[in-house]
Protein backbone atom coordinates (compact mmCIF):
# COMPACT_ATOMS: atom_id res chain seq x y z
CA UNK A 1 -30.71 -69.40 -27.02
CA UNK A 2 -31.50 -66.05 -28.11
CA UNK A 3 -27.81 -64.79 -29.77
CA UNK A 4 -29.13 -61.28 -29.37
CA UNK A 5 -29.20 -60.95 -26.75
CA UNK A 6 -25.88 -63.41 -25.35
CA UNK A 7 -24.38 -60.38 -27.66
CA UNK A 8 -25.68 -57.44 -25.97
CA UNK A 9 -24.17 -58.78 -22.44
CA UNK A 10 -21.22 -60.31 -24.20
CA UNK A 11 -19.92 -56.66 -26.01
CA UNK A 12 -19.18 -53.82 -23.47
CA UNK A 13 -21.47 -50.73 -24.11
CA UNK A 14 -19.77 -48.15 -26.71
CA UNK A 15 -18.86 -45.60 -24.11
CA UNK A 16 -17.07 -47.95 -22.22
CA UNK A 17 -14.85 -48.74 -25.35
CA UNK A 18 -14.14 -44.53 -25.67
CA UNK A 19 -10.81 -43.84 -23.87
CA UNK A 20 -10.72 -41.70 -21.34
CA UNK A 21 -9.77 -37.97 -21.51
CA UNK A 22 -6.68 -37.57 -19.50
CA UNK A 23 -6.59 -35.53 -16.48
CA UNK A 24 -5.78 -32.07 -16.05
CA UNK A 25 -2.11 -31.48 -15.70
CA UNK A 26 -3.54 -28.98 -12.48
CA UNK A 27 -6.59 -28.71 -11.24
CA UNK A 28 -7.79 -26.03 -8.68
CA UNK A 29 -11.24 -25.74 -6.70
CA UNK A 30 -12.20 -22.93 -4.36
CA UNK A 31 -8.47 -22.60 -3.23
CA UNK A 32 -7.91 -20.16 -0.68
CA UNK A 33 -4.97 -19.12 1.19
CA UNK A 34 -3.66 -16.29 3.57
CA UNK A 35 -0.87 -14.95 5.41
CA UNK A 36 -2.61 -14.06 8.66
CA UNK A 37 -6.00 -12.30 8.44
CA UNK A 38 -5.52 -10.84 4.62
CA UNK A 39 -6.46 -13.46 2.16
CA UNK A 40 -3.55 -14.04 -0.65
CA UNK A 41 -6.03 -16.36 -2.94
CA UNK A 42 -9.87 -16.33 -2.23
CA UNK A 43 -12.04 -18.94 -3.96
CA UNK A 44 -9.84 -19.44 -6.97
CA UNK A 45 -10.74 -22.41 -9.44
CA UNK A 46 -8.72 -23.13 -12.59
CA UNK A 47 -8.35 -26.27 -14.39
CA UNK A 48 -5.15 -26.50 -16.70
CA UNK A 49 -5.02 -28.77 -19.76
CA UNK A 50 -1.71 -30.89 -20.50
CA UNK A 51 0.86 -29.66 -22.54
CA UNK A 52 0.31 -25.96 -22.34
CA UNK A 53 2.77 -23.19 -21.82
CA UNK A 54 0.71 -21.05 -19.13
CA UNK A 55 1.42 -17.40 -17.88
CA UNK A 56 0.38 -16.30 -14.51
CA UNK A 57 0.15 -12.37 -14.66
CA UNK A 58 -1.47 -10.21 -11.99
CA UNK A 59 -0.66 -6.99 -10.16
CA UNK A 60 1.72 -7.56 -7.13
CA UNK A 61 0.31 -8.93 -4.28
CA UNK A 62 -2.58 -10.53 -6.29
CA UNK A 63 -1.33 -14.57 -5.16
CA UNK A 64 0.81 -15.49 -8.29
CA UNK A 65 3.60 -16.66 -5.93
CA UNK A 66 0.92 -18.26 -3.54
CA UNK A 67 -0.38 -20.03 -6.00
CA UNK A 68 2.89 -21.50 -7.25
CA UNK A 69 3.67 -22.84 -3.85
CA UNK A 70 0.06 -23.74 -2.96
CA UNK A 71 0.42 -25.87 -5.92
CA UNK A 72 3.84 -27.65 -4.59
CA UNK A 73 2.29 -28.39 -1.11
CA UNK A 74 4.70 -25.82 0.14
CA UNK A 75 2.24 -23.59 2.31
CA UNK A 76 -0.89 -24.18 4.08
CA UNK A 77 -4.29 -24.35 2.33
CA UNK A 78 -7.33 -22.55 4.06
CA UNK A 79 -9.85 -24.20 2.24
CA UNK A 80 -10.10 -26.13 -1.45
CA UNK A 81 -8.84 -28.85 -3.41
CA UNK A 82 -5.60 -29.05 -5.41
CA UNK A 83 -4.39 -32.08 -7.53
CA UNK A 84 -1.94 -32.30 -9.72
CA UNK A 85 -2.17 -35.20 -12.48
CA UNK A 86 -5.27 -36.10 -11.24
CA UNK A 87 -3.67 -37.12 -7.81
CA UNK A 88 -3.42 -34.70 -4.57
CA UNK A 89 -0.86 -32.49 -4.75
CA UNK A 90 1.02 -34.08 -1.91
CA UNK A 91 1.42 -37.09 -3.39
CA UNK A 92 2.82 -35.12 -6.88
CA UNK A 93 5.43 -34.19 -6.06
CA UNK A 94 7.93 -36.36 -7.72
CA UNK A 95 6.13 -35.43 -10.94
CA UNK A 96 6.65 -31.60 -10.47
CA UNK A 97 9.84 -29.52 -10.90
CA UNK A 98 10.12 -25.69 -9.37
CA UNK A 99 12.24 -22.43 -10.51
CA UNK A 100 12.21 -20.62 -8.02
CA UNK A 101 12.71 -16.76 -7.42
CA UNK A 102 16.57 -15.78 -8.04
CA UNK A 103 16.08 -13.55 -4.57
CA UNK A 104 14.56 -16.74 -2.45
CA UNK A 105 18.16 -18.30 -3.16
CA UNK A 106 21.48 -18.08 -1.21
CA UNK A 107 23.51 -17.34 -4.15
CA UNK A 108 26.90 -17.29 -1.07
CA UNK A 109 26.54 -21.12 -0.64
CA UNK A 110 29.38 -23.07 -1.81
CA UNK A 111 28.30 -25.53 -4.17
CA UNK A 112 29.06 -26.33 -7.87
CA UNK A 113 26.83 -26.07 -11.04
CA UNK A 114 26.30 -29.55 -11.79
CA UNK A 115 25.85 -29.74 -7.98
CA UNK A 116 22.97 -27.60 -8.23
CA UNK A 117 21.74 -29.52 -11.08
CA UNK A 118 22.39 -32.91 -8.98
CA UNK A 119 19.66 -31.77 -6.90
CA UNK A 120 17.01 -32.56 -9.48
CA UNK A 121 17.75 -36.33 -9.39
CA UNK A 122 17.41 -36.17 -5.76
CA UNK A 123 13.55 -37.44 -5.78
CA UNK A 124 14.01 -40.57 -8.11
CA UNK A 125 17.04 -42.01 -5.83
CA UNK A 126 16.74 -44.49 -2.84
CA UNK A 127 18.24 -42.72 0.01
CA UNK A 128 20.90 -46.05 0.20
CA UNK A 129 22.15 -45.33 -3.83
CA UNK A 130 24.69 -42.95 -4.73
CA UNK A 131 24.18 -41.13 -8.01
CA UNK A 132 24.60 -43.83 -11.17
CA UNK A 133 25.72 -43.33 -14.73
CA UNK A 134 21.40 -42.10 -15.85
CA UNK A 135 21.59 -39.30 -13.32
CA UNK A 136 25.22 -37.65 -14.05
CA UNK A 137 23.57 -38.30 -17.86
CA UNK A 138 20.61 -36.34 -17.18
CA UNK A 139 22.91 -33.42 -15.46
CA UNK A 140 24.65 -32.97 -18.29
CA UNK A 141 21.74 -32.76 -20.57
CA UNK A 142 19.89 -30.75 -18.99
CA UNK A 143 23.52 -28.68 -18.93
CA UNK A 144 23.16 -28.73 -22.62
CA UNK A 145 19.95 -27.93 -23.66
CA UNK A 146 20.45 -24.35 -21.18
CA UNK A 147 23.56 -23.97 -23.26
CA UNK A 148 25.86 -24.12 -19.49
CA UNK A 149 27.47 -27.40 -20.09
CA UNK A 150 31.01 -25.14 -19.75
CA UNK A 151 29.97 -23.84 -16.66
CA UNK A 152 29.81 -27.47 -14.91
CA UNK A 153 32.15 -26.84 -12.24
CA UNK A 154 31.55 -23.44 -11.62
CA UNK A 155 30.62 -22.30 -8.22
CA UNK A 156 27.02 -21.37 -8.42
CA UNK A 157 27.97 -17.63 -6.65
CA UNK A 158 30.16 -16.80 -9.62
CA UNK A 159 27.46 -16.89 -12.06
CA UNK A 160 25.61 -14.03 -13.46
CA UNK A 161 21.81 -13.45 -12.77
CA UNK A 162 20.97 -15.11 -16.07
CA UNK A 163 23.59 -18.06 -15.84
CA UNK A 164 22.08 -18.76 -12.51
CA UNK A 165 18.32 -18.71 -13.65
CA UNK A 166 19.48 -21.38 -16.70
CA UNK A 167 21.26 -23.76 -13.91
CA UNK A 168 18.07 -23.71 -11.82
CA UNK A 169 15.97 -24.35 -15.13
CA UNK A 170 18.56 -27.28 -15.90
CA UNK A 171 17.58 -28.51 -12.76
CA UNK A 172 14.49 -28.42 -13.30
CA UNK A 173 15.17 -30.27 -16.76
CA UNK A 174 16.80 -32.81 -14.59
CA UNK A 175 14.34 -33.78 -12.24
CA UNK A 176 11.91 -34.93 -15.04
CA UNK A 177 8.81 -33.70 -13.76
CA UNK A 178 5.87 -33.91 -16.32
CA UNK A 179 4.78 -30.33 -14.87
CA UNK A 180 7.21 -27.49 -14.38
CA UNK A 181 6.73 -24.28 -12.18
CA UNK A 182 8.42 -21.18 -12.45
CA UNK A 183 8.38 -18.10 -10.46
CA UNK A 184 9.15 -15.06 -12.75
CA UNK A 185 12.45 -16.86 -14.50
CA UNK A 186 12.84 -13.62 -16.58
CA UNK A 187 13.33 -11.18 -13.70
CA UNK A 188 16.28 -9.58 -13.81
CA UNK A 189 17.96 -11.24 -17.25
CA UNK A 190 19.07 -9.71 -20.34
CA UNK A 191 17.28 -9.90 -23.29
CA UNK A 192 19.80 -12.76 -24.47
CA UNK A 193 18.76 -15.11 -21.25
CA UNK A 194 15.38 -14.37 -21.61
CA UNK A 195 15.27 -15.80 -25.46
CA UNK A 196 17.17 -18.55 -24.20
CA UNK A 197 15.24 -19.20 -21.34
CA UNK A 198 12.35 -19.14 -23.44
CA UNK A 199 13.40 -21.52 -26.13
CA UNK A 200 14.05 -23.82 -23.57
CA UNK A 201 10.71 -23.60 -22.28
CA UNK A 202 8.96 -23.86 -25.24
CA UNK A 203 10.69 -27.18 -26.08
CA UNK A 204 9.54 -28.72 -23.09
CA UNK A 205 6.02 -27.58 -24.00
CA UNK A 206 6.90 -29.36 -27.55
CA UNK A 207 7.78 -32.36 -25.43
CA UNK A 208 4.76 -32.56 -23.63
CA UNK A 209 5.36 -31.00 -20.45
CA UNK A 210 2.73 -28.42 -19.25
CA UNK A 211 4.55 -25.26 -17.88
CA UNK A 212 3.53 -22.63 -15.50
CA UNK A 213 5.12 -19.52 -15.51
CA UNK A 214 4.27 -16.32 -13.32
CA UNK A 215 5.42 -13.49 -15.26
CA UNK A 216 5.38 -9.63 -14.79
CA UNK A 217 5.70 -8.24 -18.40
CA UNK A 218 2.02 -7.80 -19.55
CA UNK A 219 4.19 -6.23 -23.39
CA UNK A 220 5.61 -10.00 -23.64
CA UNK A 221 2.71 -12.19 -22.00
CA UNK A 222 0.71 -12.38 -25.14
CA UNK A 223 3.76 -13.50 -27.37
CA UNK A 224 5.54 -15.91 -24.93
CA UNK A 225 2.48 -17.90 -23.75
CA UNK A 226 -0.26 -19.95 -25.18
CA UNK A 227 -2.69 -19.45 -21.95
CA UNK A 228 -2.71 -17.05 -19.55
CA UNK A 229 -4.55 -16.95 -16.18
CA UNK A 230 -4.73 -13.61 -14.37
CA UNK A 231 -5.25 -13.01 -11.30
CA UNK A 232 -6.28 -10.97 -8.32
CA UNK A 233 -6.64 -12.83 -5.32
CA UNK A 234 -9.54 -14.89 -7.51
CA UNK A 235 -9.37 -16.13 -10.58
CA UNK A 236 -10.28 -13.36 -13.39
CA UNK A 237 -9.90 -14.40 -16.14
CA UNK A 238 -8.10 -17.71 -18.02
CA UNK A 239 -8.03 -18.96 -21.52
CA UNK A 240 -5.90 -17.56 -24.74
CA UNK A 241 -4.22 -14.41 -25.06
CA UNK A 242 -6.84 -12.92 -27.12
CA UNK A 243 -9.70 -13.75 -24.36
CA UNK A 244 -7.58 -12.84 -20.86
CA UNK A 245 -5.83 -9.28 -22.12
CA UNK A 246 -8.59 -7.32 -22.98
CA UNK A 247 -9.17 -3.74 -22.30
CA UNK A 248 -12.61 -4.34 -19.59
CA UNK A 249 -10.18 -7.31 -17.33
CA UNK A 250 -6.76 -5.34 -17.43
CA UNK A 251 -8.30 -2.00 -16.15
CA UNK A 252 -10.59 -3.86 -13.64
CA UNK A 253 -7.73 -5.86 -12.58
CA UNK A 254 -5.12 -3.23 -12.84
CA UNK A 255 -7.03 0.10 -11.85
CA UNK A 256 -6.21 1.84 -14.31
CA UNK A 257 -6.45 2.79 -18.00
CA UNK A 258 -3.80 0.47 -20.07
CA UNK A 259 -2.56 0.51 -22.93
CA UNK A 260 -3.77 -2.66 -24.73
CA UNK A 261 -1.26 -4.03 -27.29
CA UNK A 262 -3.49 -3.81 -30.86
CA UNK A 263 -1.63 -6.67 -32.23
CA UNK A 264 -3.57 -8.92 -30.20
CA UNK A 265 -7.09 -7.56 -31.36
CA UNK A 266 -8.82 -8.68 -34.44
CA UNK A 267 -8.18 -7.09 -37.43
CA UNK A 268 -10.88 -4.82 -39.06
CA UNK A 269 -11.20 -5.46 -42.77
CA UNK A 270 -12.57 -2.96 -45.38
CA UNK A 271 -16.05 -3.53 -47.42
């Protein structure tokens, strides 16, 4: 028998030894959306690695919101393709958690902190079991790492803007999604919150969560995230900080002259 060649059908080819690269934590093709006749997203495409802290910036109006809840399955899709994990976004959704906007909430409804917080463990319970000794774990956890484990029984309504943002982020926490979606977390916080808010996110990042953020501050975007995708109804621009905020993509974008922070430019060295 020739052993060469009971070898070469015996051992697997190389490439089928190689691992395979894991999916994209999001993964967007020709997405478009709109709200009657007026387009929100138009043919927008974006694939987002694993384990990145991302920052959605864009003028108002440009479809950072859209985008969020296109990505959650919470709006109708015109046309395109969205998966999340390498699975359709419908069938993600017990893998992604959502921040919402503080003014989407009814802040008058009478329910408790770890309540609120509760709510994250939802998705992972069969509707016959009551919550068990892992979930009211997790609450109080997730209480802890958003520094409002003091605040458990605290009617939600009594809260500041910037308690309320780190309940809905312990949430969030909670729920245990590998992917985590905020809609502008920062607005309306001190700067206190907003370091807070931020450490917490960037620990999740350090814990292997990917994290998508849409965020107004253009002066903080370059410090706070590690990729930024900007956007105007289409995708513009995404990659690093260094390649997205550059002088030619924030004046076509914006329509204007802006000032461009220097910091974020390579340095010029002397001779």
């Amino acid at each position: 028998m020739d052993t060469d060649a009971l070898k070469e059908r015996r051992d697997p080819p190389a490439a089928e030894l190689e691992p395979k690269p894991p999916s994209p934590a999001i993964e967007v093709e020709h997405l478009t959306v709109s709200y009657g006749p007026k387009p929100a997203l138009l043919d927008a495409s974006v694939s987002i690695a694993r384990g990145h802290l991302v920052g959605i910036i864009g003028p108002n109006g440009a479809g950072k919101s859209t985008f969020i809840k296109a990505v959650l399955g919470f709006i109708p899709v015109d046309f395109g393709i969205v998966r999340v994990l390498g699975i359709p976004a419908s069938e993600a959704r017990g893998k992604v958690a959502y921040v919402p906007q503080r003014g989407s909430v009814d802040w008058d409804f009478p329910i408790t902190v770890k309540d609120v917080v509760l709510m994250g463990r939802y998705g992972k319970l069969p509707f016959w079991r009551d919550p068990g000794r892992e979930d009211w774990k997790a609450v109080r956890e997730a209480l802890e790492t958003v520094r409002m484990a003091e605040f458990i029984d605290r009617q939600i309504g009594q809260l500041s803007g910037g308690q309320q943002q780190r309940v809905f982020m312990a949430r969030a926490l909670a729920q245990a999604g590998e992917v985590l979606l905020l809609d502008e977390p920062f607005a309306g916080v001190d700067a206190a919150t907003e370091s807070a808010l931020l450490d917490v996110l960037r620990r999740a990042r350090e814990q292997g969560r990917t994290l998508v953020v849409v965020h107004h501050d253009l002066a903080t975007a370059g410090e706070y995230f590690d990729r930024l995708l900007l956007l105007k109804q289409r995708v513009v621009a995404y990659g690093t900080p260094e390649q997205v905020l550059r002088e030619d993509l924030l004046s076509e974008v914006y329509e204007g002259t802006l000032k461009i922070f220097r910091s974020l430019q390579p340095k010029e060295t002397g001779a």
